[in-house]
PDB file of N, CA and C in Angstrom:
ATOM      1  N   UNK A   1       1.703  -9.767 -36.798  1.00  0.00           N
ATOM      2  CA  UNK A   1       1.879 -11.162 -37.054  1.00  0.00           C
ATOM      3  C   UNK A   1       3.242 -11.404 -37.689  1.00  0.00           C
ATOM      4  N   UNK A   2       3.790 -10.448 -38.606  1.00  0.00           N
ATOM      5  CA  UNK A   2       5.091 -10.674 -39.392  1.00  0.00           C
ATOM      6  C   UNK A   2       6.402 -10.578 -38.419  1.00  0.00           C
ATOM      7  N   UNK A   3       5.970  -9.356 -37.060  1.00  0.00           N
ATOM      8  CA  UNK A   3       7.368  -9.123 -36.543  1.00  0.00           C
ATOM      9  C   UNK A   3       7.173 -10.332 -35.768  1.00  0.00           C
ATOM     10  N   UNK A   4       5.913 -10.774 -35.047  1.00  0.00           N
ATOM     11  CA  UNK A   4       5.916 -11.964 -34.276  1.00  0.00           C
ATOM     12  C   UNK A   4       6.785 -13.104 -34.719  1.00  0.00           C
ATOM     13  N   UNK A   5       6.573 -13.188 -35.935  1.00  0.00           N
ATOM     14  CA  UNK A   5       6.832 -14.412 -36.604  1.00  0.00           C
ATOM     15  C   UNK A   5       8.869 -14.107 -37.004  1.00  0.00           C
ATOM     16  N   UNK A   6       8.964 -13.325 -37.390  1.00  0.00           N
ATOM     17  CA  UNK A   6      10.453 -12.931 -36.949  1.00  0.00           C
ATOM     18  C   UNK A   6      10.824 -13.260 -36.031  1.00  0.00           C
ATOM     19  N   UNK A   7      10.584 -12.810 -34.918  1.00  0.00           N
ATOM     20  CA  UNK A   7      11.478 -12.868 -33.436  1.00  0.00           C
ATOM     21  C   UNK A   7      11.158 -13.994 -33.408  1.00  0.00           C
ATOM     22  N   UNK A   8      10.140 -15.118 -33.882  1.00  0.00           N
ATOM     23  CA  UNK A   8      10.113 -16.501 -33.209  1.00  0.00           C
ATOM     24  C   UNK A   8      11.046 -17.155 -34.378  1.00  0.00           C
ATOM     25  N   UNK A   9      11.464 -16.682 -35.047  1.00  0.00           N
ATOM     26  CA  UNK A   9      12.532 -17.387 -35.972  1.00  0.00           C
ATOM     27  C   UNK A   9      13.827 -17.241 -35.783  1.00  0.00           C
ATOM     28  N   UNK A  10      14.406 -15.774 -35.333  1.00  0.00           N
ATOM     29  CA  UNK A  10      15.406 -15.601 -34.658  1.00  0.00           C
ATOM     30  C   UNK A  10      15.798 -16.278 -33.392  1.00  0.00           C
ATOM     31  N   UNK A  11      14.192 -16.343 -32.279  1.00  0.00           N
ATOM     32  CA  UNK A  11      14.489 -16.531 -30.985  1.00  0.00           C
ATOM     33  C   UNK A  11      14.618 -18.053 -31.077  1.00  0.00           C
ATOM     34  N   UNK A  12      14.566 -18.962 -32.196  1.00  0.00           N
ATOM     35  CA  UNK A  12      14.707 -19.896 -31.960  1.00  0.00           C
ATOM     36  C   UNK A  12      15.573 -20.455 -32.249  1.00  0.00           C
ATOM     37  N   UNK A  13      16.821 -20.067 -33.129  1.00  0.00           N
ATOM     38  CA  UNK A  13      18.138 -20.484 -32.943  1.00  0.00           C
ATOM     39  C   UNK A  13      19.148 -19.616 -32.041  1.00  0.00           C
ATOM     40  N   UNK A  14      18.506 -18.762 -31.430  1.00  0.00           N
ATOM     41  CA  UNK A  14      19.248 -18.191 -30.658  1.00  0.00           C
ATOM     42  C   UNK A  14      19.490 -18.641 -28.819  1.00  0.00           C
ATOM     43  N   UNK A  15      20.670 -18.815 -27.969  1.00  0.00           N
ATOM     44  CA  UNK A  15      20.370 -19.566 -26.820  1.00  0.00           C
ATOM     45  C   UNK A  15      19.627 -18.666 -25.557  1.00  0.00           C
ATOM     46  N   UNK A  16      18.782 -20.126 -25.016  1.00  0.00           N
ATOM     47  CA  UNK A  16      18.048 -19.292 -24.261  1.00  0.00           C
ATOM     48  C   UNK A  16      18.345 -18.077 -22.889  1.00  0.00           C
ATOM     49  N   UNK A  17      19.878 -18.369 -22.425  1.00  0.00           N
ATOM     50  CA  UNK A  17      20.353 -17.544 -21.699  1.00  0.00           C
ATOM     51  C   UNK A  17      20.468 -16.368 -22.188  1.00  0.00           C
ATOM     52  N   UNK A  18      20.870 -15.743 -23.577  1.00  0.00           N
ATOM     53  CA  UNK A  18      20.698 -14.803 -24.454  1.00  0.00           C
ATOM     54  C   UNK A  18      19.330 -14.002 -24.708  1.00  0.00           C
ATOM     55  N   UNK A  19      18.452 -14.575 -24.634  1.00  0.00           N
ATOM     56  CA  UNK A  19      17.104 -13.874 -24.358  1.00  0.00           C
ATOM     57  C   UNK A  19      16.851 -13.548 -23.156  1.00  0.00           C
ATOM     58  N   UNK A  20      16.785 -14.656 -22.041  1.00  0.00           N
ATOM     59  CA  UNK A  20      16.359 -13.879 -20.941  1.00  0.00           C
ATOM     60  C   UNK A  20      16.905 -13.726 -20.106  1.00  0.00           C
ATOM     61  N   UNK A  21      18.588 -12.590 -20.172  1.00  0.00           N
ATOM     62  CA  UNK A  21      18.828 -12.314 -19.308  1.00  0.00           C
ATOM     63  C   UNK A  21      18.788 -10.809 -19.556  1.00  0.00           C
ATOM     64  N   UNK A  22      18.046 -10.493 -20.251  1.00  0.00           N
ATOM     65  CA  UNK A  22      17.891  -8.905 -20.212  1.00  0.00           C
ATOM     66  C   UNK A  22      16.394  -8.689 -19.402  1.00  0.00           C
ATOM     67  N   UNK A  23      15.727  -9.632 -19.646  1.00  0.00           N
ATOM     68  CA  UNK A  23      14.109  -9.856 -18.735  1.00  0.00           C
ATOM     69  C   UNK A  23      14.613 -10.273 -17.577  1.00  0.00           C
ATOM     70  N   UNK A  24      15.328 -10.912 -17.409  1.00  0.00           N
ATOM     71  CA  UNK A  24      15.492 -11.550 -15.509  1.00  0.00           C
ATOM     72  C   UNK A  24      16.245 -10.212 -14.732  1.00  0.00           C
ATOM     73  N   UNK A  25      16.779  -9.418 -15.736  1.00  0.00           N
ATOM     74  CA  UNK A  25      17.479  -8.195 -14.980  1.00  0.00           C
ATOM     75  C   UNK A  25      16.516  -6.797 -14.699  1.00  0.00           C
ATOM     76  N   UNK A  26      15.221  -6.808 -15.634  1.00  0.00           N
ATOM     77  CA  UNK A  26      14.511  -6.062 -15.268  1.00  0.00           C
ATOM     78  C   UNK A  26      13.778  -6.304 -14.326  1.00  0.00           C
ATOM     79  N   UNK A  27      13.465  -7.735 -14.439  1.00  0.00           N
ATOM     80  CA  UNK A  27      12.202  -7.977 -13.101  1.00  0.00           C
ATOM     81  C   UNK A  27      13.142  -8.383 -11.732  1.00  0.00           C
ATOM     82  N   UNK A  28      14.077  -8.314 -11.536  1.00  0.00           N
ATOM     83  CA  UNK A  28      15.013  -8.952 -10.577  1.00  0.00           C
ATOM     84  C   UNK A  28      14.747  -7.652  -9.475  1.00  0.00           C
ATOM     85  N   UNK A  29      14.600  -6.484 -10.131  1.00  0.00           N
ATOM     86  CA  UNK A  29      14.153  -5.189  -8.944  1.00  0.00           C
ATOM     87  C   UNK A  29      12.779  -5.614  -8.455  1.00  0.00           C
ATOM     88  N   UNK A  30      12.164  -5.397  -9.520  1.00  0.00           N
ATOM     89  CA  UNK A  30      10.215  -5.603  -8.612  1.00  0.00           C
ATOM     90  C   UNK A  30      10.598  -6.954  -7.558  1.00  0.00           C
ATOM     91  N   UNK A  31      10.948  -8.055  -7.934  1.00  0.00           N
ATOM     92  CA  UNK A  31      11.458  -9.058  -7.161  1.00  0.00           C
ATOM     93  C   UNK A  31      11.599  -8.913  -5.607  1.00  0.00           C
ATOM     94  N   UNK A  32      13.032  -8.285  -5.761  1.00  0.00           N
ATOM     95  CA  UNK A  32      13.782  -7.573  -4.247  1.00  0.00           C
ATOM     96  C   UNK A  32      12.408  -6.389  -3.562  1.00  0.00           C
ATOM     97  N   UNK A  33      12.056  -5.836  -4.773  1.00  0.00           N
ATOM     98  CA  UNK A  33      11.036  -4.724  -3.773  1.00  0.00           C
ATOM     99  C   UNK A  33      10.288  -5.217  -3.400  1.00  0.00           C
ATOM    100  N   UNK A  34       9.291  -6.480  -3.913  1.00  0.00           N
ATOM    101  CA  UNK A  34       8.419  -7.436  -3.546  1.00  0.00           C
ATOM    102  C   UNK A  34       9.282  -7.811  -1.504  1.00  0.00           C
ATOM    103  N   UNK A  35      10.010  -8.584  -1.921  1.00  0.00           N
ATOM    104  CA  UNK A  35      10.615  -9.267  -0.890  1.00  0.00           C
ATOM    105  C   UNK A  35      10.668  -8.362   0.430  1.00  0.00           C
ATOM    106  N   UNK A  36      11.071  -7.182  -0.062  1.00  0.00           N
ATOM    107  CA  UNK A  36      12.076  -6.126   0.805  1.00  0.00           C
ATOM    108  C   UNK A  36      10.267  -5.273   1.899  1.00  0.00           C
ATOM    109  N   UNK A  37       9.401  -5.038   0.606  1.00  0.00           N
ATOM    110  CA  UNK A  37       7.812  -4.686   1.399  1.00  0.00           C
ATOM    111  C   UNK A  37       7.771  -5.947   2.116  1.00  0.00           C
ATOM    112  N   UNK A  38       7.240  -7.161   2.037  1.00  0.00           N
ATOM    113  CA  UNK A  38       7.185  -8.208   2.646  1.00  0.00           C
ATOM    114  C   UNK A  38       7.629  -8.201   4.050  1.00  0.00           C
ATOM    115  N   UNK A  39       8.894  -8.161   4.110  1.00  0.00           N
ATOM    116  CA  UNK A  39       9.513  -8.148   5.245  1.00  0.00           C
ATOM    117  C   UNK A  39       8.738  -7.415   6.235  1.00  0.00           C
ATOM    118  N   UNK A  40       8.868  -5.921   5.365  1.00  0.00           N
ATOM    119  CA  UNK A  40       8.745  -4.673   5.847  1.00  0.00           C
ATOM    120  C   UNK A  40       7.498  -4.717   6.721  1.00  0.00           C
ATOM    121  N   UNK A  41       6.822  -4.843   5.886  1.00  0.00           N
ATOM    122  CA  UNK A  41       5.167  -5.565   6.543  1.00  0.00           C
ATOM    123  C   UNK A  41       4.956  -6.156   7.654  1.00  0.00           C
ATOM    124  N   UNK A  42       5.389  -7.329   7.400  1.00  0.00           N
ATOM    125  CA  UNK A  42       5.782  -8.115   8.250  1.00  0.00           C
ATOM    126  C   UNK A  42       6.060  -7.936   9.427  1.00  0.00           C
ATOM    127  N   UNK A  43       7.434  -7.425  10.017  1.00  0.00           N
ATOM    128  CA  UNK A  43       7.882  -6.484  10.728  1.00  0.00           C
ATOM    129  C   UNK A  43       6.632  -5.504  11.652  1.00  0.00           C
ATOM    130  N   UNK A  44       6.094  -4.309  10.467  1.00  0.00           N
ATOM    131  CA  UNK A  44       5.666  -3.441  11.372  1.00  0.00           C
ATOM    132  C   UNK A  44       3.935  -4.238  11.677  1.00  0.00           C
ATOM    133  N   UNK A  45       3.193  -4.678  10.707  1.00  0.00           N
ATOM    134  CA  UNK A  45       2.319  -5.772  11.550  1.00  0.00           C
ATOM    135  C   UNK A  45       2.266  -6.821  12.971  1.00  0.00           C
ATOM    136  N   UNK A  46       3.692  -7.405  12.948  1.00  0.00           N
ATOM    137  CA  UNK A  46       3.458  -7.925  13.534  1.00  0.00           C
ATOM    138  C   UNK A  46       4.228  -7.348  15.449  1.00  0.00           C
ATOM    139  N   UNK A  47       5.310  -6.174  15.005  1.00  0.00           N
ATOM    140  CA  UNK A  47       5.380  -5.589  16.284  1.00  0.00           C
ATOM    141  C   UNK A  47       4.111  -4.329  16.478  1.00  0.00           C
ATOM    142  N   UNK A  48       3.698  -4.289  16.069  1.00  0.00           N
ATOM    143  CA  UNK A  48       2.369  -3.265  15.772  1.00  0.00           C
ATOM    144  C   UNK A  48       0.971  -3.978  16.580  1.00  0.00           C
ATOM    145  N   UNK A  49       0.990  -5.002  16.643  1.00  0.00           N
ATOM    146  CA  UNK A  49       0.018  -5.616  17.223  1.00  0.00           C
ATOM    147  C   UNK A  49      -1.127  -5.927  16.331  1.00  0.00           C
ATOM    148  N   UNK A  50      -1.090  -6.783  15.613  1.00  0.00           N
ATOM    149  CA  UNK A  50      -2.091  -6.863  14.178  1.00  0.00           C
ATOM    150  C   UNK A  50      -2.866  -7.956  14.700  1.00  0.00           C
ATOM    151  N   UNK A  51      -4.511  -7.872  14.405  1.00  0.00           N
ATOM    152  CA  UNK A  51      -4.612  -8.532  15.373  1.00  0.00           C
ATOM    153  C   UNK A  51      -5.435  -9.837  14.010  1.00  0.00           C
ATOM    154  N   UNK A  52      -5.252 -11.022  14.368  1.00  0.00           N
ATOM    155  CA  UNK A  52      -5.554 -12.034  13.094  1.00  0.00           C
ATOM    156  C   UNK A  52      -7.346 -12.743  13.360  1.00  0.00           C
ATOM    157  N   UNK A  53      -7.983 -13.094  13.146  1.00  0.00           N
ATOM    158  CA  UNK A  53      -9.159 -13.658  13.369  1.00  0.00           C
ATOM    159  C   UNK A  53      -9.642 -14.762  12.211  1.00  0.00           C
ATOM    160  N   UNK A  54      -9.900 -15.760  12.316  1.00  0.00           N
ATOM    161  CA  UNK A  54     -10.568 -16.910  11.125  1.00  0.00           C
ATOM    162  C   UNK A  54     -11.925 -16.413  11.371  1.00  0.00           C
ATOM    163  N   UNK A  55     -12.641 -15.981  10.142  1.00  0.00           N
ATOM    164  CA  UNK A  55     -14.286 -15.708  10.499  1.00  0.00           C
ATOM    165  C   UNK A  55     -15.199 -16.977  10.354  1.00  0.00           C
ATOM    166  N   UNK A  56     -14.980 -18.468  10.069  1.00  0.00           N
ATOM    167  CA  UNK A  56     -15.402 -19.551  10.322  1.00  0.00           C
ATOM    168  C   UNK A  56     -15.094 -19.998  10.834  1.00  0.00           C
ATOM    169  N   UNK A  57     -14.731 -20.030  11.973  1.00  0.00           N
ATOM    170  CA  UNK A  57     -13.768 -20.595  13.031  1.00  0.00           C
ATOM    171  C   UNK A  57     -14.132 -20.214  14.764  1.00  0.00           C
ATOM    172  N   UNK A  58     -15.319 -20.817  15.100  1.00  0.00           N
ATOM    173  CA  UNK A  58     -15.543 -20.373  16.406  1.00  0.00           C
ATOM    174  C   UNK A  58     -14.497 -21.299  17.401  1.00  0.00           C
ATOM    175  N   UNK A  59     -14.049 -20.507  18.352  1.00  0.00           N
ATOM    176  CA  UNK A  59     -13.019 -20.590  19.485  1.00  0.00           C
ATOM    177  C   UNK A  59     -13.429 -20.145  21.040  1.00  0.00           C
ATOM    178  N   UNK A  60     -13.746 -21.038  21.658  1.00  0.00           N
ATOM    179  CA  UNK A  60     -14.126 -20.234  23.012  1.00  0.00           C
ATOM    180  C   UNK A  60     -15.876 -19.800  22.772  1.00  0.00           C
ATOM    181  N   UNK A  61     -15.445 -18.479  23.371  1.00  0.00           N
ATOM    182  CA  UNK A  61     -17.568 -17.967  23.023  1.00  0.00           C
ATOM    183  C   UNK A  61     -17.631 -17.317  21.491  1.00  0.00           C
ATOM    184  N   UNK A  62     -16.938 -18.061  20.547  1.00  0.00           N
ATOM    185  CA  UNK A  62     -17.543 -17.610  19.046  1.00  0.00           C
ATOM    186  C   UNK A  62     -16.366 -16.742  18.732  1.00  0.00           C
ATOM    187  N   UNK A  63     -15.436 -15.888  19.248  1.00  0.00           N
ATOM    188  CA  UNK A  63     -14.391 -15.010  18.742  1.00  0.00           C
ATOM    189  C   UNK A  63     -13.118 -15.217  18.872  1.00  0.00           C
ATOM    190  N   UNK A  64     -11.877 -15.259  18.222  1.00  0.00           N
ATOM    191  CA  UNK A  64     -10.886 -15.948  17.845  1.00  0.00           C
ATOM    192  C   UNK A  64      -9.735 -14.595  18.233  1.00  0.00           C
ATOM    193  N   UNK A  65      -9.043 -14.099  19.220  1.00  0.00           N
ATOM    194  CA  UNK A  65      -8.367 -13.476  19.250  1.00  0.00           C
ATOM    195  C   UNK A  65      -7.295 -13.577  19.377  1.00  0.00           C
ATOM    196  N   UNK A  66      -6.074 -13.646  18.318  1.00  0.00           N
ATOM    197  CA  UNK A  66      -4.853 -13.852  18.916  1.00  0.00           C
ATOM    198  C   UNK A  66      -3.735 -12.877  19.623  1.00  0.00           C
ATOM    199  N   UNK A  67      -4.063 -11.938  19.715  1.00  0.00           N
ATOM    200  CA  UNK A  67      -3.112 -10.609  19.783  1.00  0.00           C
ATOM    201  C   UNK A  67      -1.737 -10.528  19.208  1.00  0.00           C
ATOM    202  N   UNK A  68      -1.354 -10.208  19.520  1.00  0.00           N
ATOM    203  CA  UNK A  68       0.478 -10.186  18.951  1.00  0.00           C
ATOM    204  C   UNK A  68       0.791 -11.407  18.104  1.00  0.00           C
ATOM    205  N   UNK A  69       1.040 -10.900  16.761  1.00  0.00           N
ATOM    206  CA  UNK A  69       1.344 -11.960  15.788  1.00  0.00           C
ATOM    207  C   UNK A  69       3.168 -12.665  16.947  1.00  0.00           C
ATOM    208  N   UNK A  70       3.928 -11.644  17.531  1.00  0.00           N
ATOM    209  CA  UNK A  70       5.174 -12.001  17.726  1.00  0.00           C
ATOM    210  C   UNK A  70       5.395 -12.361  19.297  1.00  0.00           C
ATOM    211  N   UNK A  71       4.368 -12.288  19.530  1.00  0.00           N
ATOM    212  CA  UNK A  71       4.406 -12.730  20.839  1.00  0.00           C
ATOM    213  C   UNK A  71       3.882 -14.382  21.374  1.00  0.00           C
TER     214      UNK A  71
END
C-alpha cells in the first residue's frame, strides 16, 4: 500500500509520455507478433482450404459449405 501510494505521488506530477513509453516499448513486440501470426494464419488457412460453416444457419439441404476461404 505505501510503495503504491508513492508511485501514485510521483506518477502524478510526472508527464504522461514519461511513464508510458517504457510500457508501449515492451508490448509494441507481442503487438507485431500478434499481427505478424494473424497474417500468418490467415494466409496458410485460407490457401489451405479451411473450410467455414455457421452451425445455425441452414443453407440448401441443412449444410453450409463454403470451400476456399480465397477463392
Amino acid at each position: 500500500m505505501i510503495l503504491i501510494s508513492i508511485y501514485v505521488l510521483i506518477a502524478s506530477g510526472t508527464p504522461v509520455w514519461l511513464i508510458l513509453q517504457p510500457r508501449d516499448f515492451i508490448n509494441v513486440q507481442i503487438l507485431y507478433g500478434g499481427i505478424i501470426l494473424m497474417v500468418v494464419s490467415l494466409l496458410v488457412a485460407g490457401f489451405g482450404g479451411a473450410v467455414v460453416s455457421l452451425p445455425n444457419f441452414n443453407f440448401a439441404e441443412g449444410v453450409m459449405n463454403l470451400g476456399m476461404i480465397w477463392l
